[in-house]
N, C-alpha and C. Protein backbone atom coordinates (compact mmCIF):
# COMPACT_ATOMS: atom_id res chain seq x y z
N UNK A 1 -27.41 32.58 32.14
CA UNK A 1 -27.28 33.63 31.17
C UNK A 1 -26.08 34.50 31.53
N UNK A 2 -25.33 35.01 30.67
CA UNK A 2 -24.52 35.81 30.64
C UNK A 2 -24.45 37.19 31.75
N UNK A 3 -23.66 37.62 32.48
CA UNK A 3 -23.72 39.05 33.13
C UNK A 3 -23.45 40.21 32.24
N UNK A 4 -22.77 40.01 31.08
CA UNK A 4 -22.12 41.12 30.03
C UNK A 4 -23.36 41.86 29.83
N UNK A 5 -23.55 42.85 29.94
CA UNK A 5 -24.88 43.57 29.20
C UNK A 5 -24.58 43.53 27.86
N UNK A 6 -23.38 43.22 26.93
CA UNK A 6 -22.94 43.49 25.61
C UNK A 6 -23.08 42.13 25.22
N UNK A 7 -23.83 40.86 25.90
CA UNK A 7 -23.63 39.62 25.30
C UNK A 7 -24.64 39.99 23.85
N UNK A 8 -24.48 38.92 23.51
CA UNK A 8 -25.48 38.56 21.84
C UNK A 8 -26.76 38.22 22.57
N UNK A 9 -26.96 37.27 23.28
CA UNK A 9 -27.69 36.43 24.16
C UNK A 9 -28.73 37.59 24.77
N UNK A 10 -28.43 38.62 25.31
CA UNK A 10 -29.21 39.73 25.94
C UNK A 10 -29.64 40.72 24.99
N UNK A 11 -29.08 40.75 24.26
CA UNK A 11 -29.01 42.10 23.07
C UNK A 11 -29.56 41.83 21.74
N UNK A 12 -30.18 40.59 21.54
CA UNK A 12 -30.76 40.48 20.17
C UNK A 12 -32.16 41.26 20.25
N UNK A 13 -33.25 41.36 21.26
CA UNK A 13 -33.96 42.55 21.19
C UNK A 13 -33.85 43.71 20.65
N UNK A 14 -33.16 44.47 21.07
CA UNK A 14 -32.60 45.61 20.65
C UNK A 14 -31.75 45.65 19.36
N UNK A 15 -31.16 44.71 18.83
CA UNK A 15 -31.12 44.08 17.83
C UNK A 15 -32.01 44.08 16.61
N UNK A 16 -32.64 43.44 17.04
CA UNK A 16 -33.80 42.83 16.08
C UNK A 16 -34.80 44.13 15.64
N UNK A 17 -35.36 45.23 16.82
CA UNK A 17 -36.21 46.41 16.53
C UNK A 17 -35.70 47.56 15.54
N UNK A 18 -33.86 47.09 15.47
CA UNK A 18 -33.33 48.26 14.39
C UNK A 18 -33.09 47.92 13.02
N UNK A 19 -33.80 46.78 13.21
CA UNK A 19 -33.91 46.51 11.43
C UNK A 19 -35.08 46.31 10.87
N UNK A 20 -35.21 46.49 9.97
CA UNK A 20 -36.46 46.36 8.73
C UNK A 20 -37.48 45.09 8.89
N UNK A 21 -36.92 43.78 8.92
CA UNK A 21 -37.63 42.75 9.44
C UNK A 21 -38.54 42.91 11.17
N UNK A 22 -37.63 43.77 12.02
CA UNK A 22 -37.84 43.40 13.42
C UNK A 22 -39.70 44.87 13.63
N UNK A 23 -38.92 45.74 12.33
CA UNK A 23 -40.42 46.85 12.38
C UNK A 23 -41.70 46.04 11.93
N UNK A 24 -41.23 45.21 10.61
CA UNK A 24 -41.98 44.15 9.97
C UNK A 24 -42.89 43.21 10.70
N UNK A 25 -42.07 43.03 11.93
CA UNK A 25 -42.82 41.99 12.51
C UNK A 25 -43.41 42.32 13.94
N UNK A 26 -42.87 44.08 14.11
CA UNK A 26 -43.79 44.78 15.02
C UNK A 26 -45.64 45.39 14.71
N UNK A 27 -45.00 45.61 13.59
CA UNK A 27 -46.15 46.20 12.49
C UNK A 27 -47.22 45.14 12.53
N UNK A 28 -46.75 43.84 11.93
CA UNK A 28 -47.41 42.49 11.77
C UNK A 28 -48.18 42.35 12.94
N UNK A 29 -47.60 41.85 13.85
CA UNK A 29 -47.72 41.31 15.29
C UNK A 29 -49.24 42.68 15.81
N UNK A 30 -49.10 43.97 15.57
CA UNK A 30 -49.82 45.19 15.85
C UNK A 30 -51.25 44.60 15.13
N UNK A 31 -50.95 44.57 14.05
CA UNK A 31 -51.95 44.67 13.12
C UNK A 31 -53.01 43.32 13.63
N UNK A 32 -52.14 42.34 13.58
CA UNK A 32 -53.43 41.06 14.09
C UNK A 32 -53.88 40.94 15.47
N UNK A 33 -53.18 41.79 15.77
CA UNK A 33 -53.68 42.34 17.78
C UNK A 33 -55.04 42.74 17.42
N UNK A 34 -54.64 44.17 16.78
CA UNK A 34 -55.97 45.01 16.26
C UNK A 34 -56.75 44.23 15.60
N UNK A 35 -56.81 43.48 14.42
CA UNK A 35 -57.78 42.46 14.12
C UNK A 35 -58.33 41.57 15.21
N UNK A 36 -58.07 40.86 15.57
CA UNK A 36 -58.55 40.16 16.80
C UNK A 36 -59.26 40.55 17.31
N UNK A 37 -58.84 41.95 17.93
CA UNK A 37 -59.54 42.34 19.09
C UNK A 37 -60.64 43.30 18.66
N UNK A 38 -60.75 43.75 17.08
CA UNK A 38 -61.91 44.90 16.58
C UNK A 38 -63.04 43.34 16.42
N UNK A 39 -62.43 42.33 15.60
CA UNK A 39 -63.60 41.32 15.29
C UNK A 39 -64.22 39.89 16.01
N UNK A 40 -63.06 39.98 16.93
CA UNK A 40 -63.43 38.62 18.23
C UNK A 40 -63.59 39.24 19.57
N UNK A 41 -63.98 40.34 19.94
CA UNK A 41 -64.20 41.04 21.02
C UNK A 41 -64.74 39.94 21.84
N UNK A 42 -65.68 39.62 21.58
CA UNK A 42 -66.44 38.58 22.43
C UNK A 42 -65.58 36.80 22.91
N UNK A 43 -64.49 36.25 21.81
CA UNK A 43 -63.84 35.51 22.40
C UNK A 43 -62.92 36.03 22.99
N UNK A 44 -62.13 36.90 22.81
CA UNK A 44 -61.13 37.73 23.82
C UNK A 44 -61.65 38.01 25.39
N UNK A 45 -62.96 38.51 25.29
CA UNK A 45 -63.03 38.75 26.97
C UNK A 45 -63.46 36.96 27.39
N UNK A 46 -64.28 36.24 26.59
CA UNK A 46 -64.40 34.98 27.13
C UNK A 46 -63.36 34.26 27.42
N UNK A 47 -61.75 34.32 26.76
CA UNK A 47 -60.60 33.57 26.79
C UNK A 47 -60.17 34.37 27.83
N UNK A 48 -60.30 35.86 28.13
CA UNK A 48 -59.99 36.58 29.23
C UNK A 48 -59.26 36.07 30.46
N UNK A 49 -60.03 35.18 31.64
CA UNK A 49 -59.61 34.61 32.80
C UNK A 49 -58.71 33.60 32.49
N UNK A 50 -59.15 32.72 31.36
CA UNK A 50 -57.61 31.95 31.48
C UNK A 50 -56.55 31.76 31.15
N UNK A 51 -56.53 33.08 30.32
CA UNK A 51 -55.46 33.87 29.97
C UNK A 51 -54.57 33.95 30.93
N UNK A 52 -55.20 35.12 31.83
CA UNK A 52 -54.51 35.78 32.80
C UNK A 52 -54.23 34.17 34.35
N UNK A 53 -54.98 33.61 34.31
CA UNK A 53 -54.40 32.15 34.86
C UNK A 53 -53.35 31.11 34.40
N UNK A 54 -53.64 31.34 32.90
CA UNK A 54 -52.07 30.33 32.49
C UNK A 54 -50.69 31.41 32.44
N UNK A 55 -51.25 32.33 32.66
CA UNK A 55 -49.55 33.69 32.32
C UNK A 55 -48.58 33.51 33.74
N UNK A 56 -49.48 32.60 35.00
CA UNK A 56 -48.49 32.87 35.75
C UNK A 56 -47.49 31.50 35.53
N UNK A 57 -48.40 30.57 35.79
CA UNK A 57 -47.79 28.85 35.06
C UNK A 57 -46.32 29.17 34.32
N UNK A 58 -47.15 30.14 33.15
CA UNK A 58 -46.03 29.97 31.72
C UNK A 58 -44.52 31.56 32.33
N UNK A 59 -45.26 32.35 32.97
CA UNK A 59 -44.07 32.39 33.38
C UNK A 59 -42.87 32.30 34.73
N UNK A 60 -43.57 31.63 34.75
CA UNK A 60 -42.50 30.81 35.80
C UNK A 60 -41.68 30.01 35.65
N UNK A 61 -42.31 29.09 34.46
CA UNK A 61 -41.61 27.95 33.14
C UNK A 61 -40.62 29.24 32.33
N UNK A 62 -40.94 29.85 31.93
CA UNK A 62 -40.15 30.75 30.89
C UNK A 62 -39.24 32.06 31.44
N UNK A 63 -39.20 32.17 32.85
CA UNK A 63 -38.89 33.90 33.42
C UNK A 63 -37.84 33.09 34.63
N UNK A 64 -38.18 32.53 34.61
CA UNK A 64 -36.95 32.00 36.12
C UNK A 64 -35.38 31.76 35.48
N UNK A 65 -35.47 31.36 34.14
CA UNK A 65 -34.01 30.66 33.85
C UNK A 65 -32.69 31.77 34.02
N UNK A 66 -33.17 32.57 34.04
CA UNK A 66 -31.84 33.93 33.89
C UNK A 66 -31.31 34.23 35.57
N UNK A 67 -32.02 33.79 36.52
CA UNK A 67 -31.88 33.71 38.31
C UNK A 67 -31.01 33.32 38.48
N UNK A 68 -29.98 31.79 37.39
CA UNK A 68 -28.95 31.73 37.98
C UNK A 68 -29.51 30.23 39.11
N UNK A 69 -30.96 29.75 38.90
CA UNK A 69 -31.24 28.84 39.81
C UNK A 69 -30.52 27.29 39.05
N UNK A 70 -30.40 27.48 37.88
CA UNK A 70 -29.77 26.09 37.08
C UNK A 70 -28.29 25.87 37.71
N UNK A 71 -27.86 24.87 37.99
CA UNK A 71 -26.35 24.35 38.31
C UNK A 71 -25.55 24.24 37.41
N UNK A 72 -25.94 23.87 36.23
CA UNK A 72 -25.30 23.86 35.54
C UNK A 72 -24.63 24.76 34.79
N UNK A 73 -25.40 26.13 34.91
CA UNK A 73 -25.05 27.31 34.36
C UNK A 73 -23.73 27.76 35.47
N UNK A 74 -23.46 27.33 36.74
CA UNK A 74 -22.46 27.77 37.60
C UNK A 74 -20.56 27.06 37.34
């Protein structure tokens, strides 16, 4: 990944939250949290543990690439 803090690549977050679509899909994303969790209370804490067991798996797969550990990125 890029070092520029000004790349595209780093900055579409911040990006994306200042427009109309990116509130759209904060709003969205909010709203079926809150559904979920007012009407499946009971599968949420049951999915609970392996939740929090596959989050380390997935990020390790998904959170390492920006380290700079790829060769090819050098």
């Amino acid at each position: 990944m890029d070092a520029d803090p000004q790349s595209p690549r780093q900055n579409w977050r911040k990006a994306l939250i200042r427009t109309p679509l990116g509130w759209a899909l904060a709003l969205a994303i909010a709203a079926i949290g809150t559904y979920l969790l007012v009407t499946h209370t009971g599968h949420i804490l049951t999915a609970l543990p392996f939740l929090l067991l596959m989050a380390c798996p997935l990020m390790h797969v998904f959170m390492h690439g920006g380290h700079g550990h790829n060769p090819k990125q050098k």
